[in-house]
N, C-alpha and C. Protein backbone atom coordinates (compact mmCIF):
# COMPACT_ATOMS: atom_id res chain seq x y z
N UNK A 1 98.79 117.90 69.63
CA UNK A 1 99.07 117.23 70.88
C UNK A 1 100.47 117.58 71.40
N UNK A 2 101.30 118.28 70.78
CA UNK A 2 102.37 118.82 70.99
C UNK A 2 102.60 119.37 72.09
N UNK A 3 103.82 119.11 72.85
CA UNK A 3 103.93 120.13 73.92
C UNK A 3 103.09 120.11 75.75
N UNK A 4 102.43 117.98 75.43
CA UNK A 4 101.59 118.20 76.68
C UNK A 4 101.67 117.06 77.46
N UNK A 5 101.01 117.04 78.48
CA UNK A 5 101.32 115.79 80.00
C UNK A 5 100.03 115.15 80.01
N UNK A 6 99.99 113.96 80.07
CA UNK A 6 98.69 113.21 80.75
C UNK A 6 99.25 112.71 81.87
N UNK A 7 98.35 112.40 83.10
CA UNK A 7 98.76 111.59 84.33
C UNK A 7 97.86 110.73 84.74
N UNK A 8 98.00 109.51 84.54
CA UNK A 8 97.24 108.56 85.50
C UNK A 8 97.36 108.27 86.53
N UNK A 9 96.67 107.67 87.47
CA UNK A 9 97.21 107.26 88.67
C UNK A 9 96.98 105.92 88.86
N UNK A 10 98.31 105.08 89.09
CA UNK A 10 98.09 103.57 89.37
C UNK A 10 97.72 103.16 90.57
N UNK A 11 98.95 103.57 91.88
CA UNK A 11 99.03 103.01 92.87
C UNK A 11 99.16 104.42 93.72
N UNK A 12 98.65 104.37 95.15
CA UNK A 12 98.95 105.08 96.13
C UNK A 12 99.18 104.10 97.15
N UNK A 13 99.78 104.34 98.33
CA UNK A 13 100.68 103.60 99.25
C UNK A 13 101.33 104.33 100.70
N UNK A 14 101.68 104.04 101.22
CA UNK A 14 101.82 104.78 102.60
C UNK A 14 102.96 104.21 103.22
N UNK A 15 104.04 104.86 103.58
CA UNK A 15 104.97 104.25 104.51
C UNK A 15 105.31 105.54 105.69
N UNK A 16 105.48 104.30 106.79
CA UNK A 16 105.48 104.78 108.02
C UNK A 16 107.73 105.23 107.49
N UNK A 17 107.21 106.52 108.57
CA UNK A 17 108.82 106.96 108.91
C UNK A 17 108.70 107.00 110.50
N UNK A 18 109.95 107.29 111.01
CA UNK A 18 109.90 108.19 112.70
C UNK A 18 109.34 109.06 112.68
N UNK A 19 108.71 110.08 111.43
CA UNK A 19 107.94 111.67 111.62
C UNK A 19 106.58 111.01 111.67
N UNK A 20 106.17 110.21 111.38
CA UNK A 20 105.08 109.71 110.74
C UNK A 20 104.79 109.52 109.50
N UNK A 21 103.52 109.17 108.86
CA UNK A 21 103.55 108.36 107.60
C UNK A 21 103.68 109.13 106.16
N UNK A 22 104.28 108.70 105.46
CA UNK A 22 104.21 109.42 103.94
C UNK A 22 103.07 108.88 102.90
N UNK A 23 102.03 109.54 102.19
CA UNK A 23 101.68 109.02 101.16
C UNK A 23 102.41 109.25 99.91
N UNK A 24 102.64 108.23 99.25
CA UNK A 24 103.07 107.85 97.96
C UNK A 24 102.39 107.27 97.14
N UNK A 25 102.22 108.11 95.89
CA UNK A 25 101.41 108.40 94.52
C UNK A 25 102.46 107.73 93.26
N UNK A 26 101.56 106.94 92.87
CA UNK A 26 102.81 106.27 91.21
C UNK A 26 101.79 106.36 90.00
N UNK A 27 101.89 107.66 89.44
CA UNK A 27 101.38 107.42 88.13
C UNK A 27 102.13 107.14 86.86
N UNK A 28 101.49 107.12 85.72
CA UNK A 28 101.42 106.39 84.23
C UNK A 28 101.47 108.00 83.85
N UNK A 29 102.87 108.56 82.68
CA UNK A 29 102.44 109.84 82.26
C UNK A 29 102.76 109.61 81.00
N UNK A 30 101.89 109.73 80.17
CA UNK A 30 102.37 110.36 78.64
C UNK A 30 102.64 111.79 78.13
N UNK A 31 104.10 111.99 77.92
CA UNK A 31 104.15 113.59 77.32
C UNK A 31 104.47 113.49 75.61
N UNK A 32 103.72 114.17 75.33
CA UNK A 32 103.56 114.83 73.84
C UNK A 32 104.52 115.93 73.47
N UNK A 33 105.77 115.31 72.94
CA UNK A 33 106.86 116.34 72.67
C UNK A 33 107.63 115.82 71.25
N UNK A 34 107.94 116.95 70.20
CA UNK A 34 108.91 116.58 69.04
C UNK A 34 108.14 115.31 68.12
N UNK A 35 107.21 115.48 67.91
CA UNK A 35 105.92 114.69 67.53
C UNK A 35 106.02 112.84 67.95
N UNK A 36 106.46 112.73 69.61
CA UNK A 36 106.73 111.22 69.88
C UNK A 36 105.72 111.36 71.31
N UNK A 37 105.73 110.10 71.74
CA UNK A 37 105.09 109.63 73.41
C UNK A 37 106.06 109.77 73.98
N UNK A 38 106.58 110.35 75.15
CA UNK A 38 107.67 109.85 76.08
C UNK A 38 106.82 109.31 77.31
N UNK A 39 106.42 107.50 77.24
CA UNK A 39 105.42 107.60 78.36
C UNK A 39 106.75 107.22 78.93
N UNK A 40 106.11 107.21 80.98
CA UNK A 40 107.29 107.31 82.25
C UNK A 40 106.22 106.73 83.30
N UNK A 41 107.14 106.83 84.25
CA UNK A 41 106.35 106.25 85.92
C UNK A 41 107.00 107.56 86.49
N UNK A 42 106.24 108.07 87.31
CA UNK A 42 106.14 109.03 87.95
C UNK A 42 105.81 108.99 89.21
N UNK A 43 106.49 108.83 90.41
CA UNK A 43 106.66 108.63 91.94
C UNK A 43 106.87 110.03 92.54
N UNK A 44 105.25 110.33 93.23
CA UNK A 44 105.27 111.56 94.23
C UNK A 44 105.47 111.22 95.84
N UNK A 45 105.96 111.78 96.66
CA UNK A 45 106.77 112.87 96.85
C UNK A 45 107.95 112.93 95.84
N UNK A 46 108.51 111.91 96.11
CA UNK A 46 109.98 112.02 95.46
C UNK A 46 110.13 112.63 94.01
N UNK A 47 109.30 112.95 92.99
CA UNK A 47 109.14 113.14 91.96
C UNK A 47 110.47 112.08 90.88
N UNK A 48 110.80 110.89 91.34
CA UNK A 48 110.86 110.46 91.00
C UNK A 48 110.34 109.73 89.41
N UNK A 49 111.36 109.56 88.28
CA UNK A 49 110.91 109.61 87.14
C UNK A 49 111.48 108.49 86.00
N UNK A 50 110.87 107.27 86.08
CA UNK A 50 111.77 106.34 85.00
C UNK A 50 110.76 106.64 83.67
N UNK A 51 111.94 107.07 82.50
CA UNK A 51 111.17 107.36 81.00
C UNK A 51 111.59 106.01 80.39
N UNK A 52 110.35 106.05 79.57
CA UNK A 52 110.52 104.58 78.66
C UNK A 52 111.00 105.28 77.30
N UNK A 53 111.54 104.64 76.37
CA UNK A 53 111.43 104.87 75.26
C UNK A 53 110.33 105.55 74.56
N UNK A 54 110.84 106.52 73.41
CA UNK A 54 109.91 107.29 73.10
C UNK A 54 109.09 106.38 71.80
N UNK A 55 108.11 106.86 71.39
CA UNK A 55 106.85 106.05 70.73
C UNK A 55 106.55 107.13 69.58
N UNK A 56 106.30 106.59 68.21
CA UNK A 56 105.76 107.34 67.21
C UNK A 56 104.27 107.25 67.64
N UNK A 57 103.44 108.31 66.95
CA UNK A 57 102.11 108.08 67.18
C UNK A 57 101.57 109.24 65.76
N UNK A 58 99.97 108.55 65.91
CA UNK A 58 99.24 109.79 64.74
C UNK A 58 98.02 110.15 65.53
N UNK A 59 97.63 111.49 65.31
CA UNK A 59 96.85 112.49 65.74
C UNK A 59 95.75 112.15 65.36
N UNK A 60 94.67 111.29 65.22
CA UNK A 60 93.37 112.24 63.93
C UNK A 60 92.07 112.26 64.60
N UNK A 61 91.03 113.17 64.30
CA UNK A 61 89.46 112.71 64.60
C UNK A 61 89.52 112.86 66.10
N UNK A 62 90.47 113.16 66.76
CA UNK A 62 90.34 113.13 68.49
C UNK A 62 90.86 111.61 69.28
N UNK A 63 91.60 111.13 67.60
CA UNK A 63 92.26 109.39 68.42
C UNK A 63 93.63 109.28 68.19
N UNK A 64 94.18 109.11 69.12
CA UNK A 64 95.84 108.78 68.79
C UNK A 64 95.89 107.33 69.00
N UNK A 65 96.70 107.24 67.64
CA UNK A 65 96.90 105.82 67.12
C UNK A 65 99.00 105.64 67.68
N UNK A 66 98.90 104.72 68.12
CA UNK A 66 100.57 104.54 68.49
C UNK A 66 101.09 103.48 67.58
N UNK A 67 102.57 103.71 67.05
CA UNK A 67 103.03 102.77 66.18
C UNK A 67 103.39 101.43 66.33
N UNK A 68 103.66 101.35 68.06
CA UNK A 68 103.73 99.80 69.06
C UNK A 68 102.75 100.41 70.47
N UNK A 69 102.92 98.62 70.94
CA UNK A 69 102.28 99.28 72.52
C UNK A 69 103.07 100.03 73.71
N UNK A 70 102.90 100.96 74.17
CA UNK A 70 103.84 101.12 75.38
C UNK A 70 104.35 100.40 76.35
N UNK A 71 105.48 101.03 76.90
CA UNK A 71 106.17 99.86 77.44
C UNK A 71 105.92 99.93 79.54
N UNK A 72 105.13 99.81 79.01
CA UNK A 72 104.18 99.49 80.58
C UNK A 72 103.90 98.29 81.29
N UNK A 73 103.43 98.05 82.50
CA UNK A 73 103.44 96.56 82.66
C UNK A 73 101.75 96.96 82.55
N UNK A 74 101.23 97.40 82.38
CA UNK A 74 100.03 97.76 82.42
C UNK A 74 99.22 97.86 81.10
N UNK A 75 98.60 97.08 80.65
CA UNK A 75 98.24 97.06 79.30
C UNK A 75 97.53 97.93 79.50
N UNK A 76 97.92 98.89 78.07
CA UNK A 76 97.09 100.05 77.73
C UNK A 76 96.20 99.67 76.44
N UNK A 77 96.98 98.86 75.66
CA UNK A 77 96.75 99.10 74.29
C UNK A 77 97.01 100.24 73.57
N UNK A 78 96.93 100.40 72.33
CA UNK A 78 97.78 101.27 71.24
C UNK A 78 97.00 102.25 70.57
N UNK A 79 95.54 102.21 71.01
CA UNK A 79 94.89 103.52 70.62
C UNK A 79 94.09 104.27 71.94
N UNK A 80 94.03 105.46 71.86
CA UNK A 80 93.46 106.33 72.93
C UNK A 80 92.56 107.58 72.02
N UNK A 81 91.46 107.53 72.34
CA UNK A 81 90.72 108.59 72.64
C UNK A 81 90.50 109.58 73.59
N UNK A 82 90.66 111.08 72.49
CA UNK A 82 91.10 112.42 73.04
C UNK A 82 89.18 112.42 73.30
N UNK A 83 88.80 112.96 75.05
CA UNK A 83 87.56 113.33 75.22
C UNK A 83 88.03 114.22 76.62
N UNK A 84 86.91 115.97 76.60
CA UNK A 84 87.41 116.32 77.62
C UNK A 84 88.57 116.23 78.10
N UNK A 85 89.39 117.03 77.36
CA UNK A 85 90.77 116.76 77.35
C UNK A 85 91.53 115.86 78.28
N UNK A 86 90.88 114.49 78.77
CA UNK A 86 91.52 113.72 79.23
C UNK A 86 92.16 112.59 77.99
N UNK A 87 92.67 111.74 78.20
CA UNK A 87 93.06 110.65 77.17
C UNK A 87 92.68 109.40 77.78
N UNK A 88 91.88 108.42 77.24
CA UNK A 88 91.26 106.95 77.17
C UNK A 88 91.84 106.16 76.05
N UNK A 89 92.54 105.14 77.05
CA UNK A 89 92.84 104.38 76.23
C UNK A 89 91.69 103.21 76.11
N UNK A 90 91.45 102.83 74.84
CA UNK A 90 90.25 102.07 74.01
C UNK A 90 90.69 100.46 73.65
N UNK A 91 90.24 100.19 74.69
CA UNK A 91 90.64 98.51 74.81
C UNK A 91 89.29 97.33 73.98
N UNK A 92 89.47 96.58 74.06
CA UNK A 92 88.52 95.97 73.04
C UNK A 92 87.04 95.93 73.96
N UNK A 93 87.28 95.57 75.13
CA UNK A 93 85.52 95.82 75.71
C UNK A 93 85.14 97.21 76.08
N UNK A 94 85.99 98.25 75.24
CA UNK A 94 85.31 99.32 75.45
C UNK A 94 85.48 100.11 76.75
N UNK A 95 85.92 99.09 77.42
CA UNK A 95 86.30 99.74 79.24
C UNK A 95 87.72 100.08 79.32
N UNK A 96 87.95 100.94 80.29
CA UNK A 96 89.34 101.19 80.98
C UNK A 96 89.40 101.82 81.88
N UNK A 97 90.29 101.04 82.76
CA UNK A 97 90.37 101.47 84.34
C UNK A 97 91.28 102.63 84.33
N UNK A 98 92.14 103.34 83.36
CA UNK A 98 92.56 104.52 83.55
C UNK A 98 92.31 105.54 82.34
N UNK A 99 92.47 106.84 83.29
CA UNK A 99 91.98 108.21 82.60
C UNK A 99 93.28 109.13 82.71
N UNK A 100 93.75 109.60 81.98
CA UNK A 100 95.12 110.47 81.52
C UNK A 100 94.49 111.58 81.24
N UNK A 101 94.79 112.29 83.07
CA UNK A 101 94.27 113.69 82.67
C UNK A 101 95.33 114.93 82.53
N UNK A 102 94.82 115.72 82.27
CA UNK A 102 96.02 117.06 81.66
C UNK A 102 96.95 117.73 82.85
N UNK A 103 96.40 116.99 84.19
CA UNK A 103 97.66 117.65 85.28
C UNK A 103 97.07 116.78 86.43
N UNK A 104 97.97 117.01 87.13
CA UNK A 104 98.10 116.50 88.43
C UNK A 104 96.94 116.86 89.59
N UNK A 105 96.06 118.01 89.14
CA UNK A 105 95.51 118.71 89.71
C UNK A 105 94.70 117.83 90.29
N UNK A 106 93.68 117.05 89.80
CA UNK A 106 92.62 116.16 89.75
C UNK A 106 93.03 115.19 91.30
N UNK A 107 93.99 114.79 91.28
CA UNK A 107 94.23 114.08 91.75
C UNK A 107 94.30 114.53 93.36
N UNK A 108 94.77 115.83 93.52
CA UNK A 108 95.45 116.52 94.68
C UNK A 108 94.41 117.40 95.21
N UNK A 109 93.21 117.41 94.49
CA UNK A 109 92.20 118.90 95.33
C UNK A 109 91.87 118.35 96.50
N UNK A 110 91.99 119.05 97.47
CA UNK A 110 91.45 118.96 98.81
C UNK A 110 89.92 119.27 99.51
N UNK A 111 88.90 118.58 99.53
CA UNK A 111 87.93 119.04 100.17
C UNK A 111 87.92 120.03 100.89
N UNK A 112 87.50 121.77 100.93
CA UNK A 112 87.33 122.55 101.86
C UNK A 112 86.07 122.31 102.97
């Protein structure tokens, strides 16, 4: 897991300027670096970036187990399942409203 980005997306939002309006994107990112979590909030355009403290974690079977919960206002809970290289975090009913995928891409394709 070394060496990689997940991005969720929480909130999108819109503010009016004098040019006209901006959309603004706030995702949830976990990066996989120096065998820790550095999860962050991540604010597009601005690429704006608050990092939380970094997080031990263990690899196994396709589940990362974290040593506390992240420091999110957003309960994740402390284990995630690796599927289709997105990341799910595995809450007790089995559901979750976010998907941590491997880039930004997902988020940004444009209908031709």
């Amino acid at each position: 897991m070394n060496n990689k980005k997940f991005y969720a997306q929480i909130r999108h939002s819109c503010q009016a300027t004098t040019n006209g309006a901006i959309d603004i994107y706030t995702f949830l990112v976990l990066e996989f670096k120096n065998d820790k979590i550095y999860p962050s909030y991540l604010t597009i355009p601005s690429q704006q970036q608050s990092i939380k403290d970094p997080i031990n974690y263990k690899f196994e079977n396709k589940i990362v187990y974290l040593a506390k919960p992240l420091d999110f206002k957003e309960d994740l809970g402390t284990v995630f399942t690796y599927v289709n290289e997105n990341l799910i975090p595995k809450k007790k009913q089995n559901e979750s409203k976010f998907i941590f995928r491997p880039s930004l891409d997902h988020y940004f394709k444009r209908n031709k």
